[in-house]
N, C-alpha and C. Protein backbone atom coordinates (compact mmCIF):
# COMPACT_ATOMS: atom_id res chain seq x y z
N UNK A 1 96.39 7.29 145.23
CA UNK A 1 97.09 7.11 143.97
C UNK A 1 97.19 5.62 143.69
N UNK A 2 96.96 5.59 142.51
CA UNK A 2 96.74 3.85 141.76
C UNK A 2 97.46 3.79 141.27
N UNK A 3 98.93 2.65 141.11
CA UNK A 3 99.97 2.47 140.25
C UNK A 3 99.10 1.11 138.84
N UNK A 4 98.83 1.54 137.73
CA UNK A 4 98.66 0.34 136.95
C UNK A 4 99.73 -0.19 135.93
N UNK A 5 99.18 -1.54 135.70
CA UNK A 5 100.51 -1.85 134.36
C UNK A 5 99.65 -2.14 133.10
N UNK A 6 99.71 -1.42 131.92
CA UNK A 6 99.11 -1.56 130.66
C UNK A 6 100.01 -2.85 129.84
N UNK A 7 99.13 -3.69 129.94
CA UNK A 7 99.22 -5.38 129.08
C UNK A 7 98.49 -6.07 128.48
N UNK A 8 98.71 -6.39 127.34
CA UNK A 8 97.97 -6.94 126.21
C UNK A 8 96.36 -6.16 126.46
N UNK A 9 96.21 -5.07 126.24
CA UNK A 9 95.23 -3.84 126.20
C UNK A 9 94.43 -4.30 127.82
N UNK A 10 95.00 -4.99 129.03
CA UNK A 10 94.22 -4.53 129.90
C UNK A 10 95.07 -4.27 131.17
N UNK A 11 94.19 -3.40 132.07
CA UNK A 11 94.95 -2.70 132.76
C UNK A 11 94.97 -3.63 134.20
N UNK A 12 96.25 -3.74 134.81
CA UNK A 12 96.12 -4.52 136.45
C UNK A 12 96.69 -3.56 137.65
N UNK A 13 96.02 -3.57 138.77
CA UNK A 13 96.57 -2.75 139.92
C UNK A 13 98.05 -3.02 140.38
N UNK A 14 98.73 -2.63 140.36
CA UNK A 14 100.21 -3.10 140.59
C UNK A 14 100.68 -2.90 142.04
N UNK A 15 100.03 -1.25 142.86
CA UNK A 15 100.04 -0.57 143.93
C UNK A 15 98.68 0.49 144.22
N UNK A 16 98.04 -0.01 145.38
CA UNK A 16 96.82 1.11 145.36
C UNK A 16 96.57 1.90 147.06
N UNK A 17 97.88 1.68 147.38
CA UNK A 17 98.29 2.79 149.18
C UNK A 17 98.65 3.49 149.14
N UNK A 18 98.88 4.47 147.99
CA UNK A 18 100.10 5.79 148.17
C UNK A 18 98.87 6.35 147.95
N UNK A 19 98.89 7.21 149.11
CA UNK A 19 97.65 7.87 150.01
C UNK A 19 98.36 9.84 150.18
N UNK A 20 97.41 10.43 149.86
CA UNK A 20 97.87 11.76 150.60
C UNK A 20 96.41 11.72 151.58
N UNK A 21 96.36 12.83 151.91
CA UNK A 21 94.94 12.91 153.49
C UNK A 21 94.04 13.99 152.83
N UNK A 22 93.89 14.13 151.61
CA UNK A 22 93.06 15.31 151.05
C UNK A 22 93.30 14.74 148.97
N UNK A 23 92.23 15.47 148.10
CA UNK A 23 92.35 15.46 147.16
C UNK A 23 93.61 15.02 146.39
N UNK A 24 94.00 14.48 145.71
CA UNK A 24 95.75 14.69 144.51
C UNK A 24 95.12 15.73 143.62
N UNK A 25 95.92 16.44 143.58
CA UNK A 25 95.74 17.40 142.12
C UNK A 25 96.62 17.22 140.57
N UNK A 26 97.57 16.52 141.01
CA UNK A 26 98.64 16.05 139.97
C UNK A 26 99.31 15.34 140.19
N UNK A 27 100.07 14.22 139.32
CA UNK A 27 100.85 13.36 139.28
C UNK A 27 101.74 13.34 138.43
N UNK A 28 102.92 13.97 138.58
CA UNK A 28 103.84 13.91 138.06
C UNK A 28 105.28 12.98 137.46
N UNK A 29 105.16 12.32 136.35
CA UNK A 29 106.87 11.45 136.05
C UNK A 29 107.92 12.59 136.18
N UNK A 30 108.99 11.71 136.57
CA UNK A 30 110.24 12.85 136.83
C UNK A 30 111.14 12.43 135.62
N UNK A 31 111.63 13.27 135.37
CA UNK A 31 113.21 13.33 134.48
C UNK A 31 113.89 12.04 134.46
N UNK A 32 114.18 11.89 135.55
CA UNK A 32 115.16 11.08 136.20
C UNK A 32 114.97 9.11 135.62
N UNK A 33 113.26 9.08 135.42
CA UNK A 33 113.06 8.02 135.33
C UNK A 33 112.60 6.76 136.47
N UNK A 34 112.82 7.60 137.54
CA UNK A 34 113.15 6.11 138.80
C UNK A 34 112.16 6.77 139.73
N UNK A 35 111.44 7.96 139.65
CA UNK A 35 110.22 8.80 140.54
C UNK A 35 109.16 9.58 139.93
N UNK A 36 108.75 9.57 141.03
CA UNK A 36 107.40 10.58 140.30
C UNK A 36 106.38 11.80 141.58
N UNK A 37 105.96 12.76 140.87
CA UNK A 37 105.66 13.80 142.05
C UNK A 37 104.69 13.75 142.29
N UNK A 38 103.50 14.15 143.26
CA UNK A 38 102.57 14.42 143.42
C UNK A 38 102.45 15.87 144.33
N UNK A 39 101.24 16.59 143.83
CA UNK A 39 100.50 17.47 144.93
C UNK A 39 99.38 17.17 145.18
N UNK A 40 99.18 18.18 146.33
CA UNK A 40 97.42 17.51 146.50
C UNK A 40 97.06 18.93 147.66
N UNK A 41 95.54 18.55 147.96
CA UNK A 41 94.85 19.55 148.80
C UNK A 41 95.26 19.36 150.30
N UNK A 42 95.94 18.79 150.30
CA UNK A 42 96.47 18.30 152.11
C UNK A 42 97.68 19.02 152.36
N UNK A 43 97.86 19.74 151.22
CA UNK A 43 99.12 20.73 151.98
C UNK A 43 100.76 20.29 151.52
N UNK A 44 100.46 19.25 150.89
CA UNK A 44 102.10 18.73 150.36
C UNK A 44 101.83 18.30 149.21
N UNK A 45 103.45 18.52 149.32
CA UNK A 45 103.86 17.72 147.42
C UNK A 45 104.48 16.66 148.10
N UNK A 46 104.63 15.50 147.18
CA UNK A 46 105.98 14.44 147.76
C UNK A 46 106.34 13.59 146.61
N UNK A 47 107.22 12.70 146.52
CA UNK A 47 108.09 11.82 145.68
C UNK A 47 107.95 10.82 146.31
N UNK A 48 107.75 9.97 144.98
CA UNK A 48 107.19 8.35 145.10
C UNK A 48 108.43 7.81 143.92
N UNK A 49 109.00 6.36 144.63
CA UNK A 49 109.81 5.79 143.57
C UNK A 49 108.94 5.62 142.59
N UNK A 50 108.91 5.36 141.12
CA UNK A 50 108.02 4.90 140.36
C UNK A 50 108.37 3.15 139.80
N UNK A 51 109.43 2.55 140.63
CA UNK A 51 109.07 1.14 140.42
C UNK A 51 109.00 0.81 141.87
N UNK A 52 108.77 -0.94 141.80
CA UNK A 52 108.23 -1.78 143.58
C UNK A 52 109.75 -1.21 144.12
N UNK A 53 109.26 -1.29 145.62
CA UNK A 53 108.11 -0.33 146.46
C UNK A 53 107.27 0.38 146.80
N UNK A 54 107.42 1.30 145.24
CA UNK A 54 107.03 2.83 145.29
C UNK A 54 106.65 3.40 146.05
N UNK A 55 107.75 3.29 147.47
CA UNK A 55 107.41 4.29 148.25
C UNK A 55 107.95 5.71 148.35
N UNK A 56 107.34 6.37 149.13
CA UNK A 56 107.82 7.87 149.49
C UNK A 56 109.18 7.58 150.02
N UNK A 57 109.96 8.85 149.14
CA UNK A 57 111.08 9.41 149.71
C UNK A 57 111.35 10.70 150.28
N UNK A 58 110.10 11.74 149.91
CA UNK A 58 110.61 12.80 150.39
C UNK A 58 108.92 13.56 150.31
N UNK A 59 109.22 14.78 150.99
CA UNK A 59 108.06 15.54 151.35
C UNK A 59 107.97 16.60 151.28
N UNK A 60 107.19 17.35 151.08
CA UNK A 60 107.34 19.43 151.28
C UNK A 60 105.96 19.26 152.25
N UNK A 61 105.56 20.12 153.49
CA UNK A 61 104.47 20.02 153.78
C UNK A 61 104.15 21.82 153.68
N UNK A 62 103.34 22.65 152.97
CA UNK A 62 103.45 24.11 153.10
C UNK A 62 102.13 24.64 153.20
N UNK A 63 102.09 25.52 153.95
CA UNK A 63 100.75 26.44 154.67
C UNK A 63 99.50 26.74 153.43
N UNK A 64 100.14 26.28 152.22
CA UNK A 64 98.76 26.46 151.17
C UNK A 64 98.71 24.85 150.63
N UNK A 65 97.59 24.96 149.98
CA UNK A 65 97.25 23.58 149.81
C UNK A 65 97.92 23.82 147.93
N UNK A 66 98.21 22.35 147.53
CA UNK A 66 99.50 22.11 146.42
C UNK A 66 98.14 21.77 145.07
N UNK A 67 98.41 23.15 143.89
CA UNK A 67 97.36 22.89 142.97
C UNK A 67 98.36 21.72 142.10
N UNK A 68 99.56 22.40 141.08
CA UNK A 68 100.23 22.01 140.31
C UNK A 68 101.47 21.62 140.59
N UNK A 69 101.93 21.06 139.46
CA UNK A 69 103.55 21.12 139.53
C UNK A 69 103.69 20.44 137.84
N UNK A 70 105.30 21.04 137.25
CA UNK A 70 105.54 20.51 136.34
C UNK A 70 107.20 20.40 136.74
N UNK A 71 107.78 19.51 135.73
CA UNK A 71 109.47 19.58 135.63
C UNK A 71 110.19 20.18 134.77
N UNK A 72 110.91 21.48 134.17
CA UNK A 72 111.21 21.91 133.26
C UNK A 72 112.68 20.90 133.07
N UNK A 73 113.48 21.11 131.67
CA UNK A 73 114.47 21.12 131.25
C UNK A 73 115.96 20.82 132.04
N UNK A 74 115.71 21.66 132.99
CA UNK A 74 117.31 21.87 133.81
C UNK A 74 117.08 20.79 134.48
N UNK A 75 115.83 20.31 135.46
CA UNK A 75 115.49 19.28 136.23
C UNK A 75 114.81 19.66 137.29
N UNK A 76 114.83 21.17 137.84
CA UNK A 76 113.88 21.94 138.41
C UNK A 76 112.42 21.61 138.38
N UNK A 77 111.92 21.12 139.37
CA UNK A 77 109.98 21.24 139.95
C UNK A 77 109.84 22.22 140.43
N UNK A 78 109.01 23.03 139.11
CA UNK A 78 108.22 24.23 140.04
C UNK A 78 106.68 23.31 140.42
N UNK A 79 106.00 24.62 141.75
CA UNK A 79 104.87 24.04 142.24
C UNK A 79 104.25 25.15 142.52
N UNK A 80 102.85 25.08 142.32
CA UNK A 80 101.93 26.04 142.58
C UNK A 80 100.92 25.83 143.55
N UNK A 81 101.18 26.74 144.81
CA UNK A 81 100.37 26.48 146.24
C UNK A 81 99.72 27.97 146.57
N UNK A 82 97.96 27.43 146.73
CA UNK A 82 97.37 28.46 146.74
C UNK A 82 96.42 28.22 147.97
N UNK A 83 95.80 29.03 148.74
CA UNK A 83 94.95 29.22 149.48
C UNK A 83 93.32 29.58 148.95
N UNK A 84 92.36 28.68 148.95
CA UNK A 84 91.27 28.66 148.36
C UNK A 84 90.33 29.65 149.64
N UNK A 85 90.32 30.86 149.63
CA UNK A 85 89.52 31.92 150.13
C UNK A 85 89.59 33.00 149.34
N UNK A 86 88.80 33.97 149.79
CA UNK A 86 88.80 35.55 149.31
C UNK A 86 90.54 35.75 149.32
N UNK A 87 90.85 36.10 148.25
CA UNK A 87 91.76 36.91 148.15
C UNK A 87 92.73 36.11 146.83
N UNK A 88 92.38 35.04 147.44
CA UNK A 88 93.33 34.23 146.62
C UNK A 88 94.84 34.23 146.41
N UNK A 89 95.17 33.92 148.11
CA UNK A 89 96.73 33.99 148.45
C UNK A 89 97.38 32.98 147.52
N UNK A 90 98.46 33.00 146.80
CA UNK A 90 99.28 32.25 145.86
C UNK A 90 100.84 32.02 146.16
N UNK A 91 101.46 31.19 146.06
CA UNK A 91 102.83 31.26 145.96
C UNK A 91 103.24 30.60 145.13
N UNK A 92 104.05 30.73 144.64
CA UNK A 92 104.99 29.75 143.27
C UNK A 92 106.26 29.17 144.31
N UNK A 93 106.58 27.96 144.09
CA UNK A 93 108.38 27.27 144.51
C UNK A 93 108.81 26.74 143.50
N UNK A 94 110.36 26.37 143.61
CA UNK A 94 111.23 26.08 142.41
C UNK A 94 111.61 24.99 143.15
N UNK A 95 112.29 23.39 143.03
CA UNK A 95 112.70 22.63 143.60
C UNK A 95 113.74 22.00 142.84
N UNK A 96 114.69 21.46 143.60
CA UNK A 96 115.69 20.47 143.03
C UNK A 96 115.78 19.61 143.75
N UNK A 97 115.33 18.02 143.16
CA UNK A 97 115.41 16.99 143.57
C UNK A 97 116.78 15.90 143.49
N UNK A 98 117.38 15.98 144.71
CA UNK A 98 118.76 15.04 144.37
C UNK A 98 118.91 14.11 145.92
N UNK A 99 119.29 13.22 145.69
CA UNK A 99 120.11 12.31 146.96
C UNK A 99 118.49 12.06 147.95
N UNK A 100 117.15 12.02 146.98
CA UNK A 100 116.18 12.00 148.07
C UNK A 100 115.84 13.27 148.55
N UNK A 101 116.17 14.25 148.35
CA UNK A 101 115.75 15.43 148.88
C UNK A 101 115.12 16.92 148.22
N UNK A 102 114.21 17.19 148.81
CA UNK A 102 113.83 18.10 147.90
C UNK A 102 113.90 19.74 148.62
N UNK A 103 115.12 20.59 147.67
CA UNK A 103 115.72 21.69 147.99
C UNK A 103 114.87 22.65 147.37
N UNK A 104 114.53 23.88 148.06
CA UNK A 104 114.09 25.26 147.39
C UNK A 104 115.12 25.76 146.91
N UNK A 105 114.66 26.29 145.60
CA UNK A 105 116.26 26.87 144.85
C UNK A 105 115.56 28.64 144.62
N UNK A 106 114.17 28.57 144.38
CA UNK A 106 113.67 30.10 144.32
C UNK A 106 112.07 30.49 144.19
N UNK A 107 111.83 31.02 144.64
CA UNK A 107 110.38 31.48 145.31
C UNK A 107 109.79 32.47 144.42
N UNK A 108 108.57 32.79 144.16
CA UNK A 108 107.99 33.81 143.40
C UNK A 108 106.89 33.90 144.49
N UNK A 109 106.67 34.97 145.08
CA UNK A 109 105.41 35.60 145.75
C UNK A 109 104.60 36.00 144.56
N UNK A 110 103.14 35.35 145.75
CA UNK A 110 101.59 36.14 144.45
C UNK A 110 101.82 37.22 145.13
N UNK A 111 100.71 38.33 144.34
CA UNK A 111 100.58 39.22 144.36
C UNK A 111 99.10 39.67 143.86
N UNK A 112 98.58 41.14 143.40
CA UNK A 112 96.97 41.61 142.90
C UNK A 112 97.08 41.14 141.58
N UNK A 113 98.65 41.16 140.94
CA UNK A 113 98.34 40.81 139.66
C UNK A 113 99.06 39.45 139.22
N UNK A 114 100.13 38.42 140.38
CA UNK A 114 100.44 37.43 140.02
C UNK A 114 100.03 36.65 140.71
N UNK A 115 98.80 35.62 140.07
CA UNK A 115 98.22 34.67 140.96
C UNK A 115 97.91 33.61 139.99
N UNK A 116 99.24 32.76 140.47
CA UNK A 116 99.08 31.23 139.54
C UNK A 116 98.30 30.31 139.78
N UNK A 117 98.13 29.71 138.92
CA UNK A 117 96.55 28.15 139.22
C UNK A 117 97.39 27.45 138.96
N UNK A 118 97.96 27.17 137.60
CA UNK A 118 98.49 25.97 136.71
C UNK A 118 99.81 26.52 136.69
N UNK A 119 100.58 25.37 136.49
CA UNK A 119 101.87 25.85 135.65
C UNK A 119 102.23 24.11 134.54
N UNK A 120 102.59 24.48 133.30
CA UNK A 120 103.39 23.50 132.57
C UNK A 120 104.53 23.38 132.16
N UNK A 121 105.34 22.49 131.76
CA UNK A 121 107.12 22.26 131.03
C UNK A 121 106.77 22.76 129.67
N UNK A 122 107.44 23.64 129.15
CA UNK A 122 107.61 23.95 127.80
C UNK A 122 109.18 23.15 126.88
N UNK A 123 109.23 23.51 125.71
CA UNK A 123 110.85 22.72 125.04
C UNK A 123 111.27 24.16 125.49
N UNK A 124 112.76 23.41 125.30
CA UNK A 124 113.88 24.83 125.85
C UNK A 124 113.94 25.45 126.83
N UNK A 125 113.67 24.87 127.89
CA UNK A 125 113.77 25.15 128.92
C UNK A 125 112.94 26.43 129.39
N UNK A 126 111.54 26.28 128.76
CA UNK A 126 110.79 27.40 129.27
C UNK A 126 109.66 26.83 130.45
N UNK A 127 108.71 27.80 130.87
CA UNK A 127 107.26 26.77 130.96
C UNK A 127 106.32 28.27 131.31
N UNK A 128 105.00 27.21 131.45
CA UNK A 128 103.91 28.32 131.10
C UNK A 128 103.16 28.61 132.50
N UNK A 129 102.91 29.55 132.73
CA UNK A 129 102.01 29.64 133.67
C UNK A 129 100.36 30.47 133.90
N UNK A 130 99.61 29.80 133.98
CA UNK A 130 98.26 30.22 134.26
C UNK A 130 97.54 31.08 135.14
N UNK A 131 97.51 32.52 134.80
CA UNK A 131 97.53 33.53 135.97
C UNK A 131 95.84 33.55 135.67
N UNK A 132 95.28 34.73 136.54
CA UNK A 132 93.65 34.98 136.81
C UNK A 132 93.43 35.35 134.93
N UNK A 133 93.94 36.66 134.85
CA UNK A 133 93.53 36.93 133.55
C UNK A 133 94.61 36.75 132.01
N UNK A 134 95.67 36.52 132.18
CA UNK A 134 96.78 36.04 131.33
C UNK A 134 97.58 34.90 131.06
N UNK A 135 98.23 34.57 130.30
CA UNK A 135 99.33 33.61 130.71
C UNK A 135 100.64 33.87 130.68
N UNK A 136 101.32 33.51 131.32
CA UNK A 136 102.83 33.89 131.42
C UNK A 136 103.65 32.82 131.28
N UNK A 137 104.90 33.19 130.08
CA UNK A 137 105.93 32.22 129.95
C UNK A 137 107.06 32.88 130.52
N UNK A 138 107.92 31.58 131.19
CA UNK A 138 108.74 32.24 132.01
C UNK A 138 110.42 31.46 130.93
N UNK A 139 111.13 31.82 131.46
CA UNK A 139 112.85 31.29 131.45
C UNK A 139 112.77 30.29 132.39
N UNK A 140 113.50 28.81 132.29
CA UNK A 140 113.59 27.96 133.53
C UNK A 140 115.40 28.02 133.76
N UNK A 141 115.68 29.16 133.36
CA UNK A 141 117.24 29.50 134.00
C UNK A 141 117.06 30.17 134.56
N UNK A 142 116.44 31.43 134.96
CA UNK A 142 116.33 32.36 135.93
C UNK A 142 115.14 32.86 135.93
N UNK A 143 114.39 32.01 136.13
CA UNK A 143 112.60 32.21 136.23
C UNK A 143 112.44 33.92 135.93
N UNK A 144 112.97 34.21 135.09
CA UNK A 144 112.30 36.22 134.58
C UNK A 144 111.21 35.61 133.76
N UNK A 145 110.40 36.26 133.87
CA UNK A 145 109.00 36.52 132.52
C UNK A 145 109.74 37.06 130.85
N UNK A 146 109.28 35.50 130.06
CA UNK A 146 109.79 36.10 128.69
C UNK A 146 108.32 36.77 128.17
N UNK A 147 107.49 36.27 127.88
CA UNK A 147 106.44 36.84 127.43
C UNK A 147 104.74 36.69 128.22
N UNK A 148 104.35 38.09 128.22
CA UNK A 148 102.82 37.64 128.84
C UNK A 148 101.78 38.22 127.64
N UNK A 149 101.06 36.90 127.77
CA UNK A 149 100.07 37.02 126.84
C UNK A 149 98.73 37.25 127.50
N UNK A 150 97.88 38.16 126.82
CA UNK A 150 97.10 38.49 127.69
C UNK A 150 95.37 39.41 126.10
N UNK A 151 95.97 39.10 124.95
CA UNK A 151 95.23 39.76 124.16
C UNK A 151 93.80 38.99 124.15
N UNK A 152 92.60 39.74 124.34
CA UNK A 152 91.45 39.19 124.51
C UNK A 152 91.15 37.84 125.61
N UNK A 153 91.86 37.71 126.72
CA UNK A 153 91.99 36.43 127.75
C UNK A 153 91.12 36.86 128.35
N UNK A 154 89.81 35.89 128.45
CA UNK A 154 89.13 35.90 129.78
C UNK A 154 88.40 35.41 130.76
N UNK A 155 89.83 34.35 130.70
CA UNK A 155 89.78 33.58 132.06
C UNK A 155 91.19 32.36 132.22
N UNK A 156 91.60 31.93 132.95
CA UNK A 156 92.60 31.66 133.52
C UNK A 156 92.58 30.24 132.39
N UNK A 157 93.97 29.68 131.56
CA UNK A 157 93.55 28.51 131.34
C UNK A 157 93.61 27.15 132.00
N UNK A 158 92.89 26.09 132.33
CA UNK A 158 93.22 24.86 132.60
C UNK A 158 93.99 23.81 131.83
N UNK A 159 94.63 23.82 131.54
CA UNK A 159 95.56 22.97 130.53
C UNK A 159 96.26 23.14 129.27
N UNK A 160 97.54 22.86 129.01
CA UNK A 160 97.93 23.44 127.94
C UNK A 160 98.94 22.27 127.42
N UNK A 161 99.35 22.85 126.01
CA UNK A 161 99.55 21.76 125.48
C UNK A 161 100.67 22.31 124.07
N UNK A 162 101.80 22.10 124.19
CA UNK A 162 102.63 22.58 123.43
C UNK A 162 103.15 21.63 121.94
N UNK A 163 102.66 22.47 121.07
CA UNK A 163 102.99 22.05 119.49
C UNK A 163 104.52 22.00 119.07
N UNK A 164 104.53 23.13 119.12
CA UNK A 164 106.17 23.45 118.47
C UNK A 164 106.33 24.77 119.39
N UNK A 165 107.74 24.84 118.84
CA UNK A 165 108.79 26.33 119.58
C UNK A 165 107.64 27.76 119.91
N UNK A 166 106.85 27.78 118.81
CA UNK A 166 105.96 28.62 118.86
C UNK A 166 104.27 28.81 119.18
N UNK A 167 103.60 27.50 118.80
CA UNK A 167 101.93 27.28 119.17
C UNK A 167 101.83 26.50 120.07
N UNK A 168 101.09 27.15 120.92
CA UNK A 168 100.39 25.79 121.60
C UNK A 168 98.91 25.59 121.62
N UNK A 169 98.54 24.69 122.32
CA UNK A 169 96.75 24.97 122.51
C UNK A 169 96.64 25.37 124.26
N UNK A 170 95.37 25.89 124.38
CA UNK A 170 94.99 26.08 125.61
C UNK A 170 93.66 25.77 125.46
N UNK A 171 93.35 25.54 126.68
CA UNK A 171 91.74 25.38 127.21
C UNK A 171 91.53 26.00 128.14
N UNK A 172 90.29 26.92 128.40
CA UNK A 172 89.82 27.58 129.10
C UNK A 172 88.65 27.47 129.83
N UNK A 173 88.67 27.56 130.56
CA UNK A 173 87.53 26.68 131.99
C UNK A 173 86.10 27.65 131.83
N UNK A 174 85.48 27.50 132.97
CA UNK A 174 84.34 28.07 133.31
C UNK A 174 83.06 27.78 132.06
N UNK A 175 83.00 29.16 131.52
CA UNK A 175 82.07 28.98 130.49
C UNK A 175 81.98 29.29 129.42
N UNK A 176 83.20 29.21 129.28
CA UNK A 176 83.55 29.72 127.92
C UNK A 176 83.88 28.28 127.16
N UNK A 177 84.29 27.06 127.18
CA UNK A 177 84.10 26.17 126.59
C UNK A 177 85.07 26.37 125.34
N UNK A 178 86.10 26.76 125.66
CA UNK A 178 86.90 27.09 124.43
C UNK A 178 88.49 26.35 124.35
N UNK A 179 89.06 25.80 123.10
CA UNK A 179 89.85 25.32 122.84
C UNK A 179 90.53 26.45 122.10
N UNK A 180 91.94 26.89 122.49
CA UNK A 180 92.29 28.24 121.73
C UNK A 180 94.19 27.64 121.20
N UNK A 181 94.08 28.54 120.02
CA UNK A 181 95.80 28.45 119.75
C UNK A 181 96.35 29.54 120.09
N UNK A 182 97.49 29.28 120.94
CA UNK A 182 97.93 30.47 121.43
C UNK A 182 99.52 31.13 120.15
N UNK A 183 99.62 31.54 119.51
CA UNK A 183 101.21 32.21 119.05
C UNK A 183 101.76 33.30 120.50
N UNK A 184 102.71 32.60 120.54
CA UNK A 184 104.06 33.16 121.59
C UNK A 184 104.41 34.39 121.16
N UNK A 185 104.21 34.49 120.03
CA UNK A 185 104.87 35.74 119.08
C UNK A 185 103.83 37.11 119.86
N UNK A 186 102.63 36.89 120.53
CA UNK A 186 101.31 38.11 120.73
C UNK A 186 100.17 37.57 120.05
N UNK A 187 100.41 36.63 118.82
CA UNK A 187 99.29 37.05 117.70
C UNK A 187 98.43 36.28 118.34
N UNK A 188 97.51 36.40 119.38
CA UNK A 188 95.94 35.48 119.46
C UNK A 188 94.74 35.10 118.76
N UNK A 189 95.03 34.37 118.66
CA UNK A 189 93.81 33.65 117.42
C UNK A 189 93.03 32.04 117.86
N UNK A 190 91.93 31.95 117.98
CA UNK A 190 91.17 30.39 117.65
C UNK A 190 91.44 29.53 116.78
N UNK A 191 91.84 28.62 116.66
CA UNK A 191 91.78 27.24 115.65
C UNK A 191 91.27 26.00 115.73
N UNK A 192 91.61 25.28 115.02
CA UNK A 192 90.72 24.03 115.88
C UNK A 192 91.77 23.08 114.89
N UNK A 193 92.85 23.28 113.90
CA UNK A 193 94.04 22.44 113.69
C UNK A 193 95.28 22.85 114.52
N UNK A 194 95.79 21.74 114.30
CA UNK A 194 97.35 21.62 114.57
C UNK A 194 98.41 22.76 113.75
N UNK A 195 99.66 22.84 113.85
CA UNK A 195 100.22 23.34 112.77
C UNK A 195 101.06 23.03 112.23
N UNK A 196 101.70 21.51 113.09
CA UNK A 196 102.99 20.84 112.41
C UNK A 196 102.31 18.94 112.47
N UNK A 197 101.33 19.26 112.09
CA UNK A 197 101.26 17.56 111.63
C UNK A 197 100.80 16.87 113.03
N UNK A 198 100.70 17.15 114.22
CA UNK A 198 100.70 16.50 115.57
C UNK A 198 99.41 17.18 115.95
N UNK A 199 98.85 15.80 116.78
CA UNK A 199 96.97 15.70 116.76
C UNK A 199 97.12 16.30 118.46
N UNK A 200 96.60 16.69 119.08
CA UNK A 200 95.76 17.13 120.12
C UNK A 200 94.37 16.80 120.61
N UNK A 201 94.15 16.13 121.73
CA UNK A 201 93.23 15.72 121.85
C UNK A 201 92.61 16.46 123.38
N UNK A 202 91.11 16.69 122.95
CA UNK A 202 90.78 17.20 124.39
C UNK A 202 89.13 16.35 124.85
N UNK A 203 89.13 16.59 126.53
CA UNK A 203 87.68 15.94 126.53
C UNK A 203 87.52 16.88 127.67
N UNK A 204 86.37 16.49 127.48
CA UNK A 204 84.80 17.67 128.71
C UNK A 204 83.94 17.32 129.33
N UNK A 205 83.39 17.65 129.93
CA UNK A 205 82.38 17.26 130.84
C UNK A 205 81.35 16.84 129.97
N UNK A 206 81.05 17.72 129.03
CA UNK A 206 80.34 17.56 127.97
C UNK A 206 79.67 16.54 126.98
N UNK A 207 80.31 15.48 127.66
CA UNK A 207 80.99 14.06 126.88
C UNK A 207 81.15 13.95 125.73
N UNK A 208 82.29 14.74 125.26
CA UNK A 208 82.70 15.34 123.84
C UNK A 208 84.59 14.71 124.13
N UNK A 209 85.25 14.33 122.89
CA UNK A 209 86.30 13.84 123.32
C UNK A 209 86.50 14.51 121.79
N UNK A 210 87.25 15.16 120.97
CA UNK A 210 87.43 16.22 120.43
C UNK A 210 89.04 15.97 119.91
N UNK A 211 89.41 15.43 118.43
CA UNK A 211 90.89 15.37 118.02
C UNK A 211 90.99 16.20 116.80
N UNK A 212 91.85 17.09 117.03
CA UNK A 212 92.20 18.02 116.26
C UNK A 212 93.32 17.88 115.19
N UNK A 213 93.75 17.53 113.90
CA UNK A 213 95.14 17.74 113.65
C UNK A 213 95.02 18.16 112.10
N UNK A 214 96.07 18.35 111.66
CA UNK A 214 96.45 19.16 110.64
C UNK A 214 95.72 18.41 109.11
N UNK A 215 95.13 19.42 108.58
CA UNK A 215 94.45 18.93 107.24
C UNK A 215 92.93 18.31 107.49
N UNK A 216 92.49 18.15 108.89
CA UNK A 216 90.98 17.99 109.09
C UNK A 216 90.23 19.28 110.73
């Protein structure tokens, strides 16, 4: 992990040792302002101050290797740790970060039909999660499932990206090459605008870098 500082449009290394022993998969800012999360393929998540020192304060080390993590609303880090073989063992954790320490507050076991990749922060204390064939929005007060969307899905999305209370965009991996608007409400539909004035931007392998917003 590379700490940089953006100045007069160029970028300088500030910190370049905060090391995990396998891939990062995400890098997370915290709530809080003063940290930031990471997972990675080495089996842990951990917390980094985000000014000098920026060192580690704290650690999870767990038997699956760490895809995601986001921070909802309340202040809760969920994290998504999966086992890359046949079967595709999954677990979801909930965390609360205080005094340096990072507490399990509640667990979701995978299962044949709940097997998370991604998860994101939604407004209002929701967030989204990226199953094999659906997506699922959950409550970040008592992690229940408010809505699963699942009309014409087929395939897990990689990234998402929330408009307002109700649309978001998704992107969908493999080969399908698709940028989709999702309505919360059920209604699934494709677009390629915004719906409240706010641009979205996506890029691909493709070397396509792609801005979407309302009225073009």
């Amino acid at each position: 992990i590379k700490i940089f500082e953006l100045k007069n449009s160029s970028l300088s290394i500030l910190k370049s040792h905060l090391s995990h022993d396998n891939a990062v998969s995400q890098v997370l800012p915290l709530r809080d302002g003063n940290h930031f999360a990471t997972c990675s393929m080495d089996y842990t998540i951990r917390i980094f101050k985000s000014k000098d020192p920026y060192e580690e304060v704290a650690k999870h080390e767990d038997e699956k290797k760490a895809l995601s993590i986001a921070q909802i609303e309340s202040g809760v880090i969920a994290s998504i740790h999966m086992e890359n073989k046949d079967g595709e063992d999954s677990i979801m954790h909930f965390w609360s970060f205080k005094n340096k320490e990072l507490t399990k507050v509640h667990t979701i076991e995978g299962n044949e039909d709940f097997k998370p990749f991604f998860v994101w922060a939604m407004k209002k204390n929701k967030f989204a999660i990226s199953c094999k064939n659906y997506l699922l929005i959950l409550n970040g007060s008592n992690f229940n499932p408010i809505r699963k969307i699942e009309e014409d899905w087929k395939v897990q999305c990689s990234s998402f990206f929330q408009l307002d209370d109700e649309y978001a965009y998704v992107t969908c991996g493999g080969t399908f090459y698709q940028i989709l608007l999702v309505d919360f409400s059920c209604c699934f539909k494709e677009n390629t605008e915004a719906m409240d004035g706010e641009s979205v931007i996506s890029s691909s392998e493709d070397g396509k870098l792609i801005i979407a917003n309302k009225g073009k």
